[in-house]
PDB file of N, CA and C in Angstrom:
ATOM      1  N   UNK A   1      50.344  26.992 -31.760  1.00  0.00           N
ATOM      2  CA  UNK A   1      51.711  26.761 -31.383  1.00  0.00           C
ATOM      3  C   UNK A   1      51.895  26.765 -29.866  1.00  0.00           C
ATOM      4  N   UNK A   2      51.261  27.610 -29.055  1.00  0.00           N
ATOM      5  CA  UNK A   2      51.814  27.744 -28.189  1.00  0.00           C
ATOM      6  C   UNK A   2      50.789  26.693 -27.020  1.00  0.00           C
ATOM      7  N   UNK A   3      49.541  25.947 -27.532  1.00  0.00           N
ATOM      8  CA  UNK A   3      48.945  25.104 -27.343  1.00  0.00           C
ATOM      9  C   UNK A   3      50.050  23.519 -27.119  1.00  0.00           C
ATOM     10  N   UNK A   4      50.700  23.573 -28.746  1.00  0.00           N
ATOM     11  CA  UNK A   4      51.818  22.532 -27.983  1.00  0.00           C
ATOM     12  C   UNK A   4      52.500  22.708 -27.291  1.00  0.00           C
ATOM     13  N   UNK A   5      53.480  23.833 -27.050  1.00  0.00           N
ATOM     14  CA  UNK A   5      54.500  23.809 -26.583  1.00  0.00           C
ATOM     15  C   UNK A   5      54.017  23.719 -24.727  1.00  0.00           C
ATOM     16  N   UNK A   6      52.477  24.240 -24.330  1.00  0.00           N
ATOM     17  CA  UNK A   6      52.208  23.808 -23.598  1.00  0.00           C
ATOM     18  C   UNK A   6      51.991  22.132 -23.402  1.00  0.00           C
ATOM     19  N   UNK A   7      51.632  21.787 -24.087  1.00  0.00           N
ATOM     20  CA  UNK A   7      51.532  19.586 -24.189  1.00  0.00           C
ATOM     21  C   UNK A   7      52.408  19.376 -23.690  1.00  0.00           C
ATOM     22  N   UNK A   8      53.747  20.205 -24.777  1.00  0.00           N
ATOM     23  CA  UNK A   8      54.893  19.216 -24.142  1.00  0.00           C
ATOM     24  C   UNK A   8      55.575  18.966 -22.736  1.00  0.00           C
ATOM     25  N   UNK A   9      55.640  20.940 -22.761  1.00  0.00           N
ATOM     26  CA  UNK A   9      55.924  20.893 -21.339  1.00  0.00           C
ATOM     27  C   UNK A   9      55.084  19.793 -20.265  1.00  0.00           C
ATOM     28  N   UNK A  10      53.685  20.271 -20.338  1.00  0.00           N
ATOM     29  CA  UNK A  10      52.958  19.203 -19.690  1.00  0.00           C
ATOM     30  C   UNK A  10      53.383  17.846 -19.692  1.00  0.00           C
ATOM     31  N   UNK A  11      53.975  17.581 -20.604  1.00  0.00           N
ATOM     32  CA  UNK A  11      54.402  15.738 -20.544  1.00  0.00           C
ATOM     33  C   UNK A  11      55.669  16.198 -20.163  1.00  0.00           C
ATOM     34  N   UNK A  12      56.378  16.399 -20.557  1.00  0.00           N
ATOM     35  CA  UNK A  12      57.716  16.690 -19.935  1.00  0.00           C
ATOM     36  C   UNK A  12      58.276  16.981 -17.551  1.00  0.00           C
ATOM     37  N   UNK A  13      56.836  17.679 -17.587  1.00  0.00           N
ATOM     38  CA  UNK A  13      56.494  17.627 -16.207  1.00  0.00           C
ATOM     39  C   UNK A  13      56.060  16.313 -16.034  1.00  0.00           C
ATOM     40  N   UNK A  14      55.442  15.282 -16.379  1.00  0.00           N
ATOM     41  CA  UNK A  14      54.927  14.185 -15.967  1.00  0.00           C
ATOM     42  C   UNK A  14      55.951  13.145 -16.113  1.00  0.00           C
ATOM     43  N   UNK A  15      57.145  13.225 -16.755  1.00  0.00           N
ATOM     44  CA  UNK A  15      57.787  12.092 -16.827  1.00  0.00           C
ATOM     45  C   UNK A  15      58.921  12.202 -15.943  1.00  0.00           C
ATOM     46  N   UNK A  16      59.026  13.598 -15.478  1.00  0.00           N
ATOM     47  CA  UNK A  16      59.915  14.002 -14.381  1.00  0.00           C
ATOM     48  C   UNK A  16      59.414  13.219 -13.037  1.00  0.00           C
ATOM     49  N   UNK A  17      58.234  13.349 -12.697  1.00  0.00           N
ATOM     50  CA  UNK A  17      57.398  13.017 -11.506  1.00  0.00           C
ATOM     51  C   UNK A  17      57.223  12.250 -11.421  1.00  0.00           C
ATOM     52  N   UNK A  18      57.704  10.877 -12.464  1.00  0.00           N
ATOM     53  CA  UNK A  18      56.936   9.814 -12.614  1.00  0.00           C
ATOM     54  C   UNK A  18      58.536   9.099 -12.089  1.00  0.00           C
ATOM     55  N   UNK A  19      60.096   9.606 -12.577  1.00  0.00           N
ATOM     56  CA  UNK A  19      61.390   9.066 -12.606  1.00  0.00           C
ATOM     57  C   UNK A  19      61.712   9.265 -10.777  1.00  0.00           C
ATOM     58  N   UNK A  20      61.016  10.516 -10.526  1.00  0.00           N
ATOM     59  CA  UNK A  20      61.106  11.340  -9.058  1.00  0.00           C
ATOM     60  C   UNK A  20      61.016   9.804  -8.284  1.00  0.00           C
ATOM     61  N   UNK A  21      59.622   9.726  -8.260  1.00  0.00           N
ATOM     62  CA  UNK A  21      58.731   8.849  -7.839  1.00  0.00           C
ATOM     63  C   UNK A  21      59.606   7.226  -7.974  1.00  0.00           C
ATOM     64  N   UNK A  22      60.061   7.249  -8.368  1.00  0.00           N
ATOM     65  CA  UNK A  22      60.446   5.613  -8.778  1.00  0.00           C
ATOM     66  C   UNK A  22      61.911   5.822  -7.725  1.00  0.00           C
ATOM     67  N   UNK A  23      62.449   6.672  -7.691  1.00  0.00           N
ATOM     68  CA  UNK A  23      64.104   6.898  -7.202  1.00  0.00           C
ATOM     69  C   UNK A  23      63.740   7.359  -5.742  1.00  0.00           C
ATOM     70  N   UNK A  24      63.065   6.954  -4.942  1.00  0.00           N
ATOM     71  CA  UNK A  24      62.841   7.164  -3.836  1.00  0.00           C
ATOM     72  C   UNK A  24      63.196   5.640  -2.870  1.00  0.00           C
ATOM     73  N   UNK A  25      63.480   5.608  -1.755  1.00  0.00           N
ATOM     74  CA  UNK A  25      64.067   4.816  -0.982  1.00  0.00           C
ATOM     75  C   UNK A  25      62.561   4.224  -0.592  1.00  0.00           C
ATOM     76  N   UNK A  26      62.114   2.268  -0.800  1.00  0.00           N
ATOM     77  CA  UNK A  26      61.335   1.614  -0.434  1.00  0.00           C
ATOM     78  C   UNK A  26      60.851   1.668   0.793  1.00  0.00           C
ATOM     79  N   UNK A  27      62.103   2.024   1.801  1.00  0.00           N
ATOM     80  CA  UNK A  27      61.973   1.872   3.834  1.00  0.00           C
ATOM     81  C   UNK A  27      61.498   3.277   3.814  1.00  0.00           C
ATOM     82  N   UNK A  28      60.831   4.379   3.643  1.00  0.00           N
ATOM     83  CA  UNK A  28      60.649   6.092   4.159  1.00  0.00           C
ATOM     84  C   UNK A  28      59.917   5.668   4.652  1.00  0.00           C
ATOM     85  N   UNK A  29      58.543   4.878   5.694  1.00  0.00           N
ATOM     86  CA  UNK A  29      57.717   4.967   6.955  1.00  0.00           C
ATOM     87  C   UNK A  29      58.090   3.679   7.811  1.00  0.00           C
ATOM     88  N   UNK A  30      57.456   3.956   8.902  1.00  0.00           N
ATOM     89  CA  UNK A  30      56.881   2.872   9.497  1.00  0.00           C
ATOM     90  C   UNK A  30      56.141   1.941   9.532  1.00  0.00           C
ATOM     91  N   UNK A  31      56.947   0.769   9.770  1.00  0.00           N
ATOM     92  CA  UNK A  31      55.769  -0.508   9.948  1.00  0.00           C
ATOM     93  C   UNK A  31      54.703  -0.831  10.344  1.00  0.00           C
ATOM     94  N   UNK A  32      54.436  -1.796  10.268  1.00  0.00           N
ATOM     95  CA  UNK A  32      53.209  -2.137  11.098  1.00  0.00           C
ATOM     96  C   UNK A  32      53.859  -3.067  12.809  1.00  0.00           C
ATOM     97  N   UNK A  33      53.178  -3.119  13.447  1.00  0.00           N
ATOM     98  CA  UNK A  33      53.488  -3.914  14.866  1.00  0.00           C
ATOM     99  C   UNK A  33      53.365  -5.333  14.655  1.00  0.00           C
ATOM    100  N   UNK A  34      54.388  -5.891  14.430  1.00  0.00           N
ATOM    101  CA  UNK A  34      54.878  -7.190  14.176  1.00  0.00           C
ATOM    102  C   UNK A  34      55.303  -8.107  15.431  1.00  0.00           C
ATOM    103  N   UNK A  35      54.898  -9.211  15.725  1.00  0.00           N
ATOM    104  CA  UNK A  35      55.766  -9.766  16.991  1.00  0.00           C
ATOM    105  C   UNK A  35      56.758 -10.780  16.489  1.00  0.00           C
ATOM    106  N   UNK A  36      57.952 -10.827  17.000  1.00  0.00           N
ATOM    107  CA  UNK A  36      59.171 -11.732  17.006  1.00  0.00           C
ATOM    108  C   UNK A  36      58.537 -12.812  16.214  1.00  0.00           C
ATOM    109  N   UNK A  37      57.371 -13.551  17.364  1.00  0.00           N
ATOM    110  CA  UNK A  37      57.652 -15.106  16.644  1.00  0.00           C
ATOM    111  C   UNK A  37      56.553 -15.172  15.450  1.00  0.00           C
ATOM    112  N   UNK A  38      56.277 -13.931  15.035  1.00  0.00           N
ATOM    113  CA  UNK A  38      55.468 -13.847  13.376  1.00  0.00           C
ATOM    114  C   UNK A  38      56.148 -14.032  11.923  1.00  0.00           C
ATOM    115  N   UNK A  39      57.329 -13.685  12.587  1.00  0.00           N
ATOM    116  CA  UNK A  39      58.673 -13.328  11.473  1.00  0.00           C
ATOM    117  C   UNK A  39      59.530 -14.665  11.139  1.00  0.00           C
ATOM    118  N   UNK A  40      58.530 -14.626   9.589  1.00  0.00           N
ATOM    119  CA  UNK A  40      59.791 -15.964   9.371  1.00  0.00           C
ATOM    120  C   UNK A  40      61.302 -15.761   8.733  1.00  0.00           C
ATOM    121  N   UNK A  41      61.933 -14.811   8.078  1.00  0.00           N
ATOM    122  CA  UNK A  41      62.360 -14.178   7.402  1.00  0.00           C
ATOM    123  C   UNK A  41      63.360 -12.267   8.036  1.00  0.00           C
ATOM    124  N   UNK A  42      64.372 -12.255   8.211  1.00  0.00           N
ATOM    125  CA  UNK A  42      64.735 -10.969   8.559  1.00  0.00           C
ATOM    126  C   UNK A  42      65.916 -10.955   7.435  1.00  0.00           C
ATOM    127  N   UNK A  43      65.708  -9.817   6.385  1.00  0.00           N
ATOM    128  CA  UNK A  43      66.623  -9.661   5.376  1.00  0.00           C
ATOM    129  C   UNK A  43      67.315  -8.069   5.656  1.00  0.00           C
ATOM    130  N   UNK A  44      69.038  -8.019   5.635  1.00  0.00           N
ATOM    131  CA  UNK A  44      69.158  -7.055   5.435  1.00  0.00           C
ATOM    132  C   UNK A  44      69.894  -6.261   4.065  1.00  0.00           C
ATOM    133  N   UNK A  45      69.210  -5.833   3.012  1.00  0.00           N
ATOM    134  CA  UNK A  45      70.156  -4.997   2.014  1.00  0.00           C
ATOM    135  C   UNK A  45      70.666  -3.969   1.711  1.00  0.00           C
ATOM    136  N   UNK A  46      71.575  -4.393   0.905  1.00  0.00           N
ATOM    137  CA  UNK A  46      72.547  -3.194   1.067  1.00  0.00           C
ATOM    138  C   UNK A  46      72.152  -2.170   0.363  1.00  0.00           C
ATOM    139  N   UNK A  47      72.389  -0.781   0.713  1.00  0.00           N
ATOM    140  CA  UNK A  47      72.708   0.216   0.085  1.00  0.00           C
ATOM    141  C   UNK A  47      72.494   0.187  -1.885  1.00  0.00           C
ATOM    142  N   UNK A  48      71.574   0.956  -2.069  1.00  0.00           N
ATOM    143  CA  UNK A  48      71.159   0.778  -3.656  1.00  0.00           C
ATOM    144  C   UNK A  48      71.616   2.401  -3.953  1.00  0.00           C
ATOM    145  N   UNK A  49      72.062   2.253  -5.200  1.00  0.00           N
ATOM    146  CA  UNK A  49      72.113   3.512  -5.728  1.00  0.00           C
ATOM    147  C   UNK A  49      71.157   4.762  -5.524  1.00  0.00           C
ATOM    148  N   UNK A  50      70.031   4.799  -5.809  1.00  0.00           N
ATOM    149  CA  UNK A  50      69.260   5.368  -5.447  1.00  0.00           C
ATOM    150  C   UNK A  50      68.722   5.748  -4.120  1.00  0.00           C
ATOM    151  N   UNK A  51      69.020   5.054  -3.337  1.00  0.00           N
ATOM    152  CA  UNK A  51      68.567   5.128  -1.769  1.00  0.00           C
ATOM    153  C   UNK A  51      70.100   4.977  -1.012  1.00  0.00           C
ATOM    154  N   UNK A  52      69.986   5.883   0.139  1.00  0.00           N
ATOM    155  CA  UNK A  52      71.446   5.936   0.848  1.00  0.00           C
ATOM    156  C   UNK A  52      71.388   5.279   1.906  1.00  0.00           C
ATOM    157  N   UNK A  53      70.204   4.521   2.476  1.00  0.00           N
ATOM    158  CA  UNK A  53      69.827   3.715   3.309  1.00  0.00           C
ATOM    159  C   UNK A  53      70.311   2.029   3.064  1.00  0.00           C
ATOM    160  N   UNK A  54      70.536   1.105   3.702  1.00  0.00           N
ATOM    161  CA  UNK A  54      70.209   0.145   3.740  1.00  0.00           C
ATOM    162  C   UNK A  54      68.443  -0.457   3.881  1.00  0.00           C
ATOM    163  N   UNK A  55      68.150  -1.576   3.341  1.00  0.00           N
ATOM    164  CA  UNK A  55      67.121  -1.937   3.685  1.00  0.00           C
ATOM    165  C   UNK A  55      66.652  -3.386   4.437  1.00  0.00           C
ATOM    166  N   UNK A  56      65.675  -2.838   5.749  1.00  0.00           N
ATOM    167  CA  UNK A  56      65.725  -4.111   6.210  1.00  0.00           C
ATOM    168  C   UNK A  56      64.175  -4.673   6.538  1.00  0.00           C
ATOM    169  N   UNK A  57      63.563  -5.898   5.590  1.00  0.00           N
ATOM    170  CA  UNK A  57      62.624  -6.254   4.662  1.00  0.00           C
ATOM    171  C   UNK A  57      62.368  -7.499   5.797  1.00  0.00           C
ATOM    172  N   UNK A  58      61.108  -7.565   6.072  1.00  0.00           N
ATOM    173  CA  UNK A  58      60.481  -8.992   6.952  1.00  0.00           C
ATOM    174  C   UNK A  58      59.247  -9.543   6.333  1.00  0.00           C
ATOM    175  N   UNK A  59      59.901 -10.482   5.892  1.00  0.00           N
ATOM    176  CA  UNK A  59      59.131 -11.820   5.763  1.00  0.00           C
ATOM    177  C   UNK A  59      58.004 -12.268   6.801  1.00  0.00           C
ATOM    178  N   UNK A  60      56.433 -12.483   7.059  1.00  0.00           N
ATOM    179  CA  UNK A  60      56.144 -12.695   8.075  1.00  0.00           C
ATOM    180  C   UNK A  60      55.780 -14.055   7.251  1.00  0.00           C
ATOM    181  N   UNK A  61      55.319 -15.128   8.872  1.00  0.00           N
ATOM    182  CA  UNK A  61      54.885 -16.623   8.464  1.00  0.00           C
ATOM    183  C   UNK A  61      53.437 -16.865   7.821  1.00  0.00           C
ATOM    184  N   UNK A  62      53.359 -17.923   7.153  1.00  0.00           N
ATOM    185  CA  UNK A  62      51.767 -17.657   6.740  1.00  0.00           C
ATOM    186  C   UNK A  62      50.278 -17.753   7.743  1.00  0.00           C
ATOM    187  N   UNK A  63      50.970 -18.280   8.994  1.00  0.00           N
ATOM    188  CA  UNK A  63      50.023 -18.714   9.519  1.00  0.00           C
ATOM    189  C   UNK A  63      49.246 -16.952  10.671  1.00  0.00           C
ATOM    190  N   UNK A  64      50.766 -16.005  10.540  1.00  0.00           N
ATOM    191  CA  UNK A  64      50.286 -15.396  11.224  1.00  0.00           C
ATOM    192  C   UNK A  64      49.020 -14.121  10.680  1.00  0.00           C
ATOM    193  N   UNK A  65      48.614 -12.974  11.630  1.00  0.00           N
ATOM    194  CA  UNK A  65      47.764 -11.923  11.305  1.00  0.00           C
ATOM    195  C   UNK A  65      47.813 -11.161   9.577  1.00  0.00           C
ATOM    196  N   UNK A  66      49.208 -11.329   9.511  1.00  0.00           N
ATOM    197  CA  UNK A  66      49.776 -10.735   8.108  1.00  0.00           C
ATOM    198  C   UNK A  66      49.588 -11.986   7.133  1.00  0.00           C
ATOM    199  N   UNK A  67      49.930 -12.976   7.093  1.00  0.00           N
ATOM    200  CA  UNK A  67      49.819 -14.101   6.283  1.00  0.00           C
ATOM    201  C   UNK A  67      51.379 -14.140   4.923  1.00  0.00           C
ATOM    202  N   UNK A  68      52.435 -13.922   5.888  1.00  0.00           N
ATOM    203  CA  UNK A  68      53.400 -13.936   4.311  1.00  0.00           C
ATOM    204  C   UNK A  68      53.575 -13.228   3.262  1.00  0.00           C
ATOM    205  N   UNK A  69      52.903 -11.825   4.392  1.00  0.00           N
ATOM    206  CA  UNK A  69      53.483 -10.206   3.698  1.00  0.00           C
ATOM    207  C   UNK A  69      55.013  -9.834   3.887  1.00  0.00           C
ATOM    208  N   UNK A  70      55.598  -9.265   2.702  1.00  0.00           N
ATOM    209  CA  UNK A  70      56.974  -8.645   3.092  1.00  0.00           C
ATOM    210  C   UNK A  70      56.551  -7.270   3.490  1.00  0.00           C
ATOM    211  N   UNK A  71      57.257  -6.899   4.472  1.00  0.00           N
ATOM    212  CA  UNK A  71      57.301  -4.993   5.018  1.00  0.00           C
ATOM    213  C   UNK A  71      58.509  -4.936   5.057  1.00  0.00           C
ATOM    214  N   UNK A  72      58.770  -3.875   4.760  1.00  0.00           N
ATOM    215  CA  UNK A  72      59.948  -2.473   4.460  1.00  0.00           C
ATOM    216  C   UNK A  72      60.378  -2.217   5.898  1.00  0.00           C
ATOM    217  N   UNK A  73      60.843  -2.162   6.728  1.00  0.00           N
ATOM    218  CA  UNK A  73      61.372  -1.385   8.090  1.00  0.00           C
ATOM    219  C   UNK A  73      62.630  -0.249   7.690  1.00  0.00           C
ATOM    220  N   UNK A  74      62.028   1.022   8.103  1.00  0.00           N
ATOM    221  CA  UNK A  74      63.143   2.231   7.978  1.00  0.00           C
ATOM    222  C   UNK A  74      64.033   1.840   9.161  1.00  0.00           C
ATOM    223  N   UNK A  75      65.491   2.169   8.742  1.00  0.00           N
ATOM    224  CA  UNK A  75      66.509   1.369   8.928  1.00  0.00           C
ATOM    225  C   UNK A  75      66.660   2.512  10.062  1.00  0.00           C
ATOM    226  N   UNK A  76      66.804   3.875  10.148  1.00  0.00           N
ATOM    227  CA  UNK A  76      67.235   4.907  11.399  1.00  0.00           C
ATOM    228  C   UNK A  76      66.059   4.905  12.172  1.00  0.00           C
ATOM    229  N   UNK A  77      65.024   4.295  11.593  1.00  0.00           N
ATOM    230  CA  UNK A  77      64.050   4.335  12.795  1.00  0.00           C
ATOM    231  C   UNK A  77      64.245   3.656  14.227  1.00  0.00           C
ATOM    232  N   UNK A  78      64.470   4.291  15.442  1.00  0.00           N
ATOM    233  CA  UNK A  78      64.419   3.555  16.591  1.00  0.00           C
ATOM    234  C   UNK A  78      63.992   2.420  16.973  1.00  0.00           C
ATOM    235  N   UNK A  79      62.748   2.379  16.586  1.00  0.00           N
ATOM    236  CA  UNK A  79      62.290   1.105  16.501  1.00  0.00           C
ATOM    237  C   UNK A  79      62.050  -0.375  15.915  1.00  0.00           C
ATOM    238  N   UNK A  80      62.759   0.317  14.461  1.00  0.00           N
ATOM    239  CA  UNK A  80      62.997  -0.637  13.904  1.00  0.00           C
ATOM    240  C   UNK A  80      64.819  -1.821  14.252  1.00  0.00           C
ATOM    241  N   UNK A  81      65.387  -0.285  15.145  1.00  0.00           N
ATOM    242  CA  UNK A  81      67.083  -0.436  15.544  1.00  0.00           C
ATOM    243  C   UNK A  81      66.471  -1.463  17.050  1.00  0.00           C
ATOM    244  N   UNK A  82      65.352  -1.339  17.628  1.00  0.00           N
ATOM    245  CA  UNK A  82      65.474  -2.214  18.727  1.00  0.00           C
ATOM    246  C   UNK A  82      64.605  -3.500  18.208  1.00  0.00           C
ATOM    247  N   UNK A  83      63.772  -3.143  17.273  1.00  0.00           N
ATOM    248  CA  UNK A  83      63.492  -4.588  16.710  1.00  0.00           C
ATOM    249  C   UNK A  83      64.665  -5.586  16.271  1.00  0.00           C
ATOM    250  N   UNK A  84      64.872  -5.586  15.399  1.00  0.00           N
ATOM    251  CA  UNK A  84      66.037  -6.102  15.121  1.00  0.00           C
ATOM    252  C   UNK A  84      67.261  -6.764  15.942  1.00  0.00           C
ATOM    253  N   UNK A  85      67.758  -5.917  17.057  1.00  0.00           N
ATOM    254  CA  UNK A  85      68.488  -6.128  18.434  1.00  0.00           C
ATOM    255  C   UNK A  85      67.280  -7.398  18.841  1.00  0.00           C
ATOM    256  N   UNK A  86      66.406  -7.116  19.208  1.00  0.00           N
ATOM    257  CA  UNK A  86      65.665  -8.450  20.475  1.00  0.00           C
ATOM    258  C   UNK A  86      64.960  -9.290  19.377  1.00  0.00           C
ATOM    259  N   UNK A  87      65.060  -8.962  17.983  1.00  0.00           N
ATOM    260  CA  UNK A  87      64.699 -10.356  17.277  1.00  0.00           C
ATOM    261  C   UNK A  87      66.221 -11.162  17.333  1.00  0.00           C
ATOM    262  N   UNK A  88      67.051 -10.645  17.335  1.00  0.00           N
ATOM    263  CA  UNK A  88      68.443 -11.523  16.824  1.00  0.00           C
ATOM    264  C   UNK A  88      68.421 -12.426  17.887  1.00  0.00           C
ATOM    265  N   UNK A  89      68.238 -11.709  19.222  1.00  0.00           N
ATOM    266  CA  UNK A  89      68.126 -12.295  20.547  1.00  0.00           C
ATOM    267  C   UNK A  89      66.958 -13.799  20.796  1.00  0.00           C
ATOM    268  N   UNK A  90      65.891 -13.288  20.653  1.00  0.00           N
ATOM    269  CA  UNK A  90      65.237 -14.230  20.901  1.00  0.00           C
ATOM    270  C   UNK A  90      65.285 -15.305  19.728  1.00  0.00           C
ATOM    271  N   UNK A  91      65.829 -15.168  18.284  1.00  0.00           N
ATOM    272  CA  UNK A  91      66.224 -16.004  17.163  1.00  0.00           C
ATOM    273  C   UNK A  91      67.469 -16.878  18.037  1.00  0.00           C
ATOM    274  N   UNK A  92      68.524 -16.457  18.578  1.00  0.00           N
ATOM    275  CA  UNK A  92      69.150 -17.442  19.533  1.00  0.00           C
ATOM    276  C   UNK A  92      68.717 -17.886  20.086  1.00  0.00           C
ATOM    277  N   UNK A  93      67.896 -17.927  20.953  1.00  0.00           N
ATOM    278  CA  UNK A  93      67.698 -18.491  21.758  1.00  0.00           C
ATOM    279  C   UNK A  93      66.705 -19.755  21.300  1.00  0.00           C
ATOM    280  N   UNK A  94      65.910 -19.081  20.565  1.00  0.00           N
ATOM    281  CA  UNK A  94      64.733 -20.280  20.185  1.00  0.00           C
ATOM    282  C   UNK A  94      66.025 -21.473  19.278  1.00  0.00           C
ATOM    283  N   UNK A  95      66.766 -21.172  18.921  1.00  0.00           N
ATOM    284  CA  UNK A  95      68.122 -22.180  18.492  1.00  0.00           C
ATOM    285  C   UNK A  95      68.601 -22.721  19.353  1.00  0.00           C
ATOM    286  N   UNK A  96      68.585 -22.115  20.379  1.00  0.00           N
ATOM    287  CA  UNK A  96      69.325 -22.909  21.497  1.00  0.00           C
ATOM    288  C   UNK A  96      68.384 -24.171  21.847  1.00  0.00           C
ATOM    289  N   UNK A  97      67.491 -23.851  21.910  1.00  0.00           N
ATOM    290  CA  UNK A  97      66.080 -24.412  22.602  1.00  0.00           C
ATOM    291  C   UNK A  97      65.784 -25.605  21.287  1.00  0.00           C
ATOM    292  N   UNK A  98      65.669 -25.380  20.080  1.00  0.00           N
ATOM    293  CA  UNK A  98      65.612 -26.289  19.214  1.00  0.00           C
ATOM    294  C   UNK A  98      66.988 -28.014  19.271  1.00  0.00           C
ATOM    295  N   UNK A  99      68.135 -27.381  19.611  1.00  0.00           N
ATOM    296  CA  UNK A  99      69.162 -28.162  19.500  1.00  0.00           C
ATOM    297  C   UNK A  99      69.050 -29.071  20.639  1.00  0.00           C
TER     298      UNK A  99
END
């Protein structure tokens, strides 16, 4: 008896850890070092139930080092707050320059 009631618990711990695990916010680290004109793609989403963050997800091009990987960027990260600022920037401009 007390053989199961250990099992269960035991599974009962594992399906906890397993729901834990899933309800965690996609952006919790840092990126990798990406340059402006690698990025084909800058997505920002909103706020999910589970995560109190926004998320902001880059597309890179195929031709570059990454080849048309998506990465996660943590949204309070500093660096991801000045990425974003001098991609928007230089995304104008290369528009300007296209027209």
């Amino acid at each position: 008896m007390r053989l199961l009631a250990a099992a269960l618990l035991l599974l009962l711990l594992a399906l906890c850890a397993s729901r834990v695990d899933g309800s965690k916010c996609k952006c919790s680290r840092k990126g990798p070092k990406i340059r402006y004109s690698d990025v084909k793609k800058l997505e920002m989403k909103p706020k999910y139930p589970h995560c109190e963050e926004k998320m902001v997800i880059i597309t890179t091009k195929s031709m570059s080092r990454y080849r048309g990987q998506e990465h996660c960027l943590h949204p309070k990260l500093q660096s991801t707050k000045r990425f974003i600022k001098w991609y928007n920037a230089w995304n104008e401009k290369r528009r300007v320059y296209e027209e």
